[in-house]
N, C-alpha and C. Protein backbone atom coordinates (compact mmCIF):
# COMPACT_ATOMS: atom_id res chain seq x y z
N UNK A 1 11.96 -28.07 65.68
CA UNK A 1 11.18 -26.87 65.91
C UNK A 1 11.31 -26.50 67.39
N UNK A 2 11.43 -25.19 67.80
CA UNK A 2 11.73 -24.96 68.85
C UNK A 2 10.26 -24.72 69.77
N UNK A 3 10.64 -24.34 70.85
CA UNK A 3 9.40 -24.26 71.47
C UNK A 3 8.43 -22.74 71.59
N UNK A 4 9.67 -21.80 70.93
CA UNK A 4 9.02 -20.94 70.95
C UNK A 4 7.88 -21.06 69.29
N UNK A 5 8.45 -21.69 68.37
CA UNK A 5 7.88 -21.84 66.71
C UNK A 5 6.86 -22.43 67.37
N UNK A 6 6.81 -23.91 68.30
CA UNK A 6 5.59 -24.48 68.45
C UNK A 6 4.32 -23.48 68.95
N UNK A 7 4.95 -22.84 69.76
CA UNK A 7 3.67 -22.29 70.42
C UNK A 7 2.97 -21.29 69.55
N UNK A 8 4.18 -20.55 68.58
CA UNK A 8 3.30 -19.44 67.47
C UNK A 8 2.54 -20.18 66.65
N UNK A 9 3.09 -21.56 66.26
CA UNK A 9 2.01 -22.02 65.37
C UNK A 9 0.92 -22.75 66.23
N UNK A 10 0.88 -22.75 67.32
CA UNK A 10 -0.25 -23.44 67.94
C UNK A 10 -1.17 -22.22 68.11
N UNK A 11 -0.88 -20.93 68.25
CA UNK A 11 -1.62 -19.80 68.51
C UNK A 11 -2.04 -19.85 67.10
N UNK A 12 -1.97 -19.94 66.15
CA UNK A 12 -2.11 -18.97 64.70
C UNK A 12 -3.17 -20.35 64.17
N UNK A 13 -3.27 -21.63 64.92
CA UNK A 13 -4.00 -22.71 64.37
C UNK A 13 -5.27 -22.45 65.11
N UNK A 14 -5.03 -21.82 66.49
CA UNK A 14 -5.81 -21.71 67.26
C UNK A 14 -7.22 -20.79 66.46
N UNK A 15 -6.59 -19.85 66.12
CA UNK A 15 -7.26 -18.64 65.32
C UNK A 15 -7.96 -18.91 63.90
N UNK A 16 -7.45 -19.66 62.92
CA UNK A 16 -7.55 -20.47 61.92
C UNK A 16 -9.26 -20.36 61.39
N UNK A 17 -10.05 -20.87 62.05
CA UNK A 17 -11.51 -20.99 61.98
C UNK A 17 -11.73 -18.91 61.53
N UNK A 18 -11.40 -18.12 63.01
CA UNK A 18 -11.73 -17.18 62.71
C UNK A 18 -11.01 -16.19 61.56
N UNK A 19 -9.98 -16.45 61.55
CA UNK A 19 -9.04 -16.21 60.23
C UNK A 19 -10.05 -16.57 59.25
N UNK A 20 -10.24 -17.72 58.84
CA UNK A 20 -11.25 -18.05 57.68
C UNK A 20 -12.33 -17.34 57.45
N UNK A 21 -13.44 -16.76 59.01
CA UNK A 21 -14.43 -16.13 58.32
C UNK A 21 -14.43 -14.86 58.11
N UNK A 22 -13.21 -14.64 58.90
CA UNK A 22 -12.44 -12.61 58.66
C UNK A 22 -12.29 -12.49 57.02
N UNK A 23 -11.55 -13.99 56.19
CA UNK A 23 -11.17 -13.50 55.19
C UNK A 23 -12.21 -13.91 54.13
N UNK A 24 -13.48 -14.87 54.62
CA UNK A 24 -14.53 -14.27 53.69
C UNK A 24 -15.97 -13.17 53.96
N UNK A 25 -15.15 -12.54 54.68
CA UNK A 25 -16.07 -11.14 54.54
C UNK A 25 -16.02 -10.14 53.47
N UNK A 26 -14.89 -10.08 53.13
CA UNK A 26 -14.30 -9.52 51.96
C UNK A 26 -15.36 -10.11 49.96
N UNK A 27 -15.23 -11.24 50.24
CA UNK A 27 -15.53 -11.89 49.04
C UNK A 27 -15.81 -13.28 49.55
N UNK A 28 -16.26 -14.13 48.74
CA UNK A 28 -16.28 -15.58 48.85
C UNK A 28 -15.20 -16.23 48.27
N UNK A 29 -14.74 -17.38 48.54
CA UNK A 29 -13.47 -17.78 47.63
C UNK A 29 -13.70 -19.72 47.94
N UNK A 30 -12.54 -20.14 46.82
CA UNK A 30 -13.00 -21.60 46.73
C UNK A 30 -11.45 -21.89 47.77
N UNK A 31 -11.96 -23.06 48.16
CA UNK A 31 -10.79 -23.29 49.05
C UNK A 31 -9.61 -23.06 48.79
N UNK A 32 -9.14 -23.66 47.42
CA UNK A 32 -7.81 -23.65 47.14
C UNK A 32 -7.32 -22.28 47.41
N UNK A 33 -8.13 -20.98 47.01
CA UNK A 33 -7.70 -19.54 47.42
C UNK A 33 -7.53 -19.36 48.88
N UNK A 34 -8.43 -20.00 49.52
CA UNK A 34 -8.50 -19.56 50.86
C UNK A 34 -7.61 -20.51 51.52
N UNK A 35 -6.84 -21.49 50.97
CA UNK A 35 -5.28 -22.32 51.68
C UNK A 35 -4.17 -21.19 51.24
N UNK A 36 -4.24 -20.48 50.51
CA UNK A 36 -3.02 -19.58 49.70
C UNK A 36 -3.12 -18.59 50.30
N UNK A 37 -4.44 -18.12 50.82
CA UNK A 37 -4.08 -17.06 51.77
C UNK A 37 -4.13 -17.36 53.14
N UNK A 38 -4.58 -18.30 53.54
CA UNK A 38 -3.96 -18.32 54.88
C UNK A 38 -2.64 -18.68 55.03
N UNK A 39 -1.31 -19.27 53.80
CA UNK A 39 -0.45 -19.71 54.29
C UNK A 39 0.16 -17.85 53.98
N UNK A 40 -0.29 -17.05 52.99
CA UNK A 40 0.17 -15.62 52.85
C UNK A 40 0.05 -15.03 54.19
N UNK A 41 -1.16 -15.12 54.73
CA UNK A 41 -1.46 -14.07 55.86
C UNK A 41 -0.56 -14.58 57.21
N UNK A 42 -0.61 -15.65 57.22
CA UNK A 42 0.25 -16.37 58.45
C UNK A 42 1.28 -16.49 58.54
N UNK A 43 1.98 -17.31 57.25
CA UNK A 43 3.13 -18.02 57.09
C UNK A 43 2.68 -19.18 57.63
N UNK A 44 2.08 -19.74 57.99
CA UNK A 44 2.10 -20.75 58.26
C UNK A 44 1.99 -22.00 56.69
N UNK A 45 2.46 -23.03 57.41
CA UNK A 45 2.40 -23.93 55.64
C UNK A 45 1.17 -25.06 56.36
N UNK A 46 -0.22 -23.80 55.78
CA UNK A 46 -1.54 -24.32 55.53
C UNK A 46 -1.81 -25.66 54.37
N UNK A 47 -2.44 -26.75 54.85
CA UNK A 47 -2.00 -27.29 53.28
C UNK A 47 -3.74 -28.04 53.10
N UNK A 48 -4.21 -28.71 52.26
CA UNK A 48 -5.48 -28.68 51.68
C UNK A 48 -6.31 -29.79 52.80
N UNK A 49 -5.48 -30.01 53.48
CA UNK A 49 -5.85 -31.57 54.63
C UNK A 49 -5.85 -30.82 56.31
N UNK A 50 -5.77 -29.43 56.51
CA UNK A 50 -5.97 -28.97 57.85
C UNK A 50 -7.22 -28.03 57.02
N UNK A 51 -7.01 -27.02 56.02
CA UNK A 51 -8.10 -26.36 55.48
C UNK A 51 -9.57 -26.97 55.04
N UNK A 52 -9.64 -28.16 54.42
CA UNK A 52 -11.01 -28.48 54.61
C UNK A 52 -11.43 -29.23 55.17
N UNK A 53 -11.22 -29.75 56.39
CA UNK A 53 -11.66 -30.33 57.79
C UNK A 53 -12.29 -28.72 58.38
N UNK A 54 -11.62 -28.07 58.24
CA UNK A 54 -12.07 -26.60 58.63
C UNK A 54 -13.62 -26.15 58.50
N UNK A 55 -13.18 -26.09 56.97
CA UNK A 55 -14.01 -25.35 56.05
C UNK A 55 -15.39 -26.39 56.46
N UNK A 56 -15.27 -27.48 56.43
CA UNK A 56 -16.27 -29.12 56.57
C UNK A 56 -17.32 -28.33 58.22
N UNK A 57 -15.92 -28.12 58.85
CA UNK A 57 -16.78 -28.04 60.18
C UNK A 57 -17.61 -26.29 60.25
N UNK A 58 -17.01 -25.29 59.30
CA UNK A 58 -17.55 -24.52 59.92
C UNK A 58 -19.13 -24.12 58.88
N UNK A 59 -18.97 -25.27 58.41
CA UNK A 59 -19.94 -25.46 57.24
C UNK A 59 -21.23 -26.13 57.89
N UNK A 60 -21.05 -27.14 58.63
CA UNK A 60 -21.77 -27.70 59.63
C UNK A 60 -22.16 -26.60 60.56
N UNK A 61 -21.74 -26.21 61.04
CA UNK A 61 -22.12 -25.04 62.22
C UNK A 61 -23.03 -23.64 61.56
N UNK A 62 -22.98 -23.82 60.17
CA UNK A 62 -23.71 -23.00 59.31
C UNK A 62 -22.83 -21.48 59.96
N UNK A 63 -21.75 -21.45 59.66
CA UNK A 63 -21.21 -19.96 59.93
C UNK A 63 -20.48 -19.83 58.49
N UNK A 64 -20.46 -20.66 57.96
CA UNK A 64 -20.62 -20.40 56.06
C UNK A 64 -21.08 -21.64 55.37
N UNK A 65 -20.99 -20.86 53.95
CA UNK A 65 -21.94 -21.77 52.96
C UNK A 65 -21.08 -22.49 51.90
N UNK A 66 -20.81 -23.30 51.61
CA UNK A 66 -20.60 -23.32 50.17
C UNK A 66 -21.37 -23.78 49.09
N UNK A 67 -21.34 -23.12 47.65
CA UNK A 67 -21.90 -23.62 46.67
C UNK A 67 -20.96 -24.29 45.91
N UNK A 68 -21.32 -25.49 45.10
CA UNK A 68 -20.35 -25.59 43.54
C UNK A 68 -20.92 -24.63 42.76
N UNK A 69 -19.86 -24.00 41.84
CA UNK A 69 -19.72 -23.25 40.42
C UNK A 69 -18.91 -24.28 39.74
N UNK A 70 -19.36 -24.23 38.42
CA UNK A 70 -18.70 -24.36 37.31
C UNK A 70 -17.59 -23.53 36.87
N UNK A 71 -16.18 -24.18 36.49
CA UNK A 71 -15.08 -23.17 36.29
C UNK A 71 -14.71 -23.68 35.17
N UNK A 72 -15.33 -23.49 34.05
CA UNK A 72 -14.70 -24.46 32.61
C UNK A 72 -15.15 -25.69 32.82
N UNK A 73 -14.49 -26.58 32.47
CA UNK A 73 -14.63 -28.11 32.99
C UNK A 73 -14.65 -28.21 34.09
N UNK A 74 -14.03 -28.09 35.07
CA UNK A 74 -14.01 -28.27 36.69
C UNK A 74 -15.62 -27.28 37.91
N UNK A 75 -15.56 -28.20 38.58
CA UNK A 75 -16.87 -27.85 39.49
C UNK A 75 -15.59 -27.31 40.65
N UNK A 76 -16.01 -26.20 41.10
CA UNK A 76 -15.37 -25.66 42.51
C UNK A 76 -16.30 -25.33 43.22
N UNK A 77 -15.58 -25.34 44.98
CA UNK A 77 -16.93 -24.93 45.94
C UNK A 77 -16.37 -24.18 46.03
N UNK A 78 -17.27 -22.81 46.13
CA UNK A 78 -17.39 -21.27 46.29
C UNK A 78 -18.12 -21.17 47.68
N UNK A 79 -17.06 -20.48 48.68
CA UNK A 79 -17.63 -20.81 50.27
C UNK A 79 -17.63 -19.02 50.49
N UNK A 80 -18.58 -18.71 51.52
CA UNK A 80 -18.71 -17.58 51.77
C UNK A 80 -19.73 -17.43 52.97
N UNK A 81 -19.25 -16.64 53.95
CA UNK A 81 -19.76 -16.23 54.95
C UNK A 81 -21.50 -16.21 55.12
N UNK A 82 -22.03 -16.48 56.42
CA UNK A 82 -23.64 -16.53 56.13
C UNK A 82 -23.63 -14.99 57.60
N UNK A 83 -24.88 -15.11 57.50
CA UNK A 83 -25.04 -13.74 58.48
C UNK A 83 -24.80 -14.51 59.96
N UNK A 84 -25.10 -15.44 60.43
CA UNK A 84 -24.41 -16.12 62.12
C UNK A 84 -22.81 -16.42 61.98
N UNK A 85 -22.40 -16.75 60.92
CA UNK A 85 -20.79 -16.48 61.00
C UNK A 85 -20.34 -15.08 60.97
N UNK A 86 -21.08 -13.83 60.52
CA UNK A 86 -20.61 -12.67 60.87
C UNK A 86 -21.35 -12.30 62.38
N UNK A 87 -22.34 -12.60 62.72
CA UNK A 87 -22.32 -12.62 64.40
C UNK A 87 -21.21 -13.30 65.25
N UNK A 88 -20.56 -14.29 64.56
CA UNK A 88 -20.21 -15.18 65.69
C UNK A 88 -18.07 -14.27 65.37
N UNK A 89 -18.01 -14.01 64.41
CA UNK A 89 -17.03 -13.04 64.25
C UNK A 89 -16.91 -12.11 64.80
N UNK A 90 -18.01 -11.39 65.02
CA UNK A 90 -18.01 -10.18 65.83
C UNK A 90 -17.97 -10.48 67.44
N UNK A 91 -18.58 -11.39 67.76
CA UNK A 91 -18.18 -12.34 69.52
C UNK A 91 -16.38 -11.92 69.56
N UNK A 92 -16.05 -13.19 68.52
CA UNK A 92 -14.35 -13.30 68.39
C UNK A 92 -13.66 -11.53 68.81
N UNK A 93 -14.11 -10.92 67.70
CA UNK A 93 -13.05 -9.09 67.55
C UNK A 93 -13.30 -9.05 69.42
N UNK A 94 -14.74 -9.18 69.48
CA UNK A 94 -15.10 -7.94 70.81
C UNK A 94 -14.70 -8.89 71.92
N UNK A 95 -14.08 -10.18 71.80
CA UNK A 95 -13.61 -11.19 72.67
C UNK A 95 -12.09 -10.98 73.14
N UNK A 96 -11.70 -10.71 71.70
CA UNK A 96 -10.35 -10.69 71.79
C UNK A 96 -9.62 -8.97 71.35
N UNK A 97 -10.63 -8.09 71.35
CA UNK A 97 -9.98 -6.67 71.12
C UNK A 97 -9.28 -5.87 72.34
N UNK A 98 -9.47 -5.95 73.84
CA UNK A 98 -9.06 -5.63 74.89
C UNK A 98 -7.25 -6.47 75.17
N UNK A 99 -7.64 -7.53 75.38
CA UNK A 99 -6.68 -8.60 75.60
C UNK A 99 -5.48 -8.53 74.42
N UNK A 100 -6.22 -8.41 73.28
CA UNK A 100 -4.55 -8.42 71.94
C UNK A 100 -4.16 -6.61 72.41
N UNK A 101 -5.23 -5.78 72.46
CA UNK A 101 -4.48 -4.60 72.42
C UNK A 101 -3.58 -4.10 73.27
N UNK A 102 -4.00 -4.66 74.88
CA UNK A 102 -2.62 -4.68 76.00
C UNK A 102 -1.84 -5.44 75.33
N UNK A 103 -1.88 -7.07 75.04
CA UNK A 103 -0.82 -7.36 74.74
C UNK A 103 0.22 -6.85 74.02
N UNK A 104 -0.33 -6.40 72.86
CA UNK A 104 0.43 -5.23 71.83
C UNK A 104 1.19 -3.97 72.58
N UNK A 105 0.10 -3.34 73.75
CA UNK A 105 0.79 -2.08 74.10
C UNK A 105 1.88 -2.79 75.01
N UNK A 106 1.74 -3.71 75.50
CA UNK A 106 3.00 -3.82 76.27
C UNK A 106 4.00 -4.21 75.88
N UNK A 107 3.89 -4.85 74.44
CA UNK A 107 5.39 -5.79 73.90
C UNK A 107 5.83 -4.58 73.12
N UNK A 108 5.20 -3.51 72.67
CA UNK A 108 5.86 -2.45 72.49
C UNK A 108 6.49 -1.06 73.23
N UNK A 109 5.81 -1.34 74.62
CA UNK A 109 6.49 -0.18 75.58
C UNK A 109 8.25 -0.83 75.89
């Protein structure tokens, strides 16, 4: 892996936590959905052993919830955003909306 791959995936791991509660604002989802789309949204090859250490910690920090549901035979946790993980999301945008948008305007001038 080169050093430029390392550093995109060190940026995109970096983000990871907030990636997660961006993409349950939308809906709630059980992990296994939410490893499939972060490896969709990223590319990165997310796999079930970096995603719920994640999910564990941001569960602790109460910036989401999960419940078990019943899915047929199988119990799944159904995780979904609480109202201080959409505060603490909105920190992130208004943290990082100045700083990505130069960056953007300049790698495109």
């Amino acid at each position: 892996m080169s050093g430029e791959e390392r550093l995109v995936k060190a940026t995109i791991r970096g983000l990871s936590r907030a990636i997660i509660l961006w993409l349950l604002l939308g809906e709630g989802m059980s992990g296994y959905k939410l490893t499939k789309e972060m490896r969709r949204i990223t590319g990165q090859p997310y796999t079930p052993g970096v995603i719920y250490p994640l999910l564990y910690e941001l569960e602790e920090k109460r910036l989401i919830i999960g419940e078990w549901m019943q899915k047929g035979r199988r119990k799944l946790k159904h995780y979904s955003i609480t109202d201080e993980g959409r505060k603490v999301l909105n920190n992130i945008r208004g943290a990082l909306e100045k700083p990505i948008k130069d960056l953007l305007m300049d790698l495109i001038e």
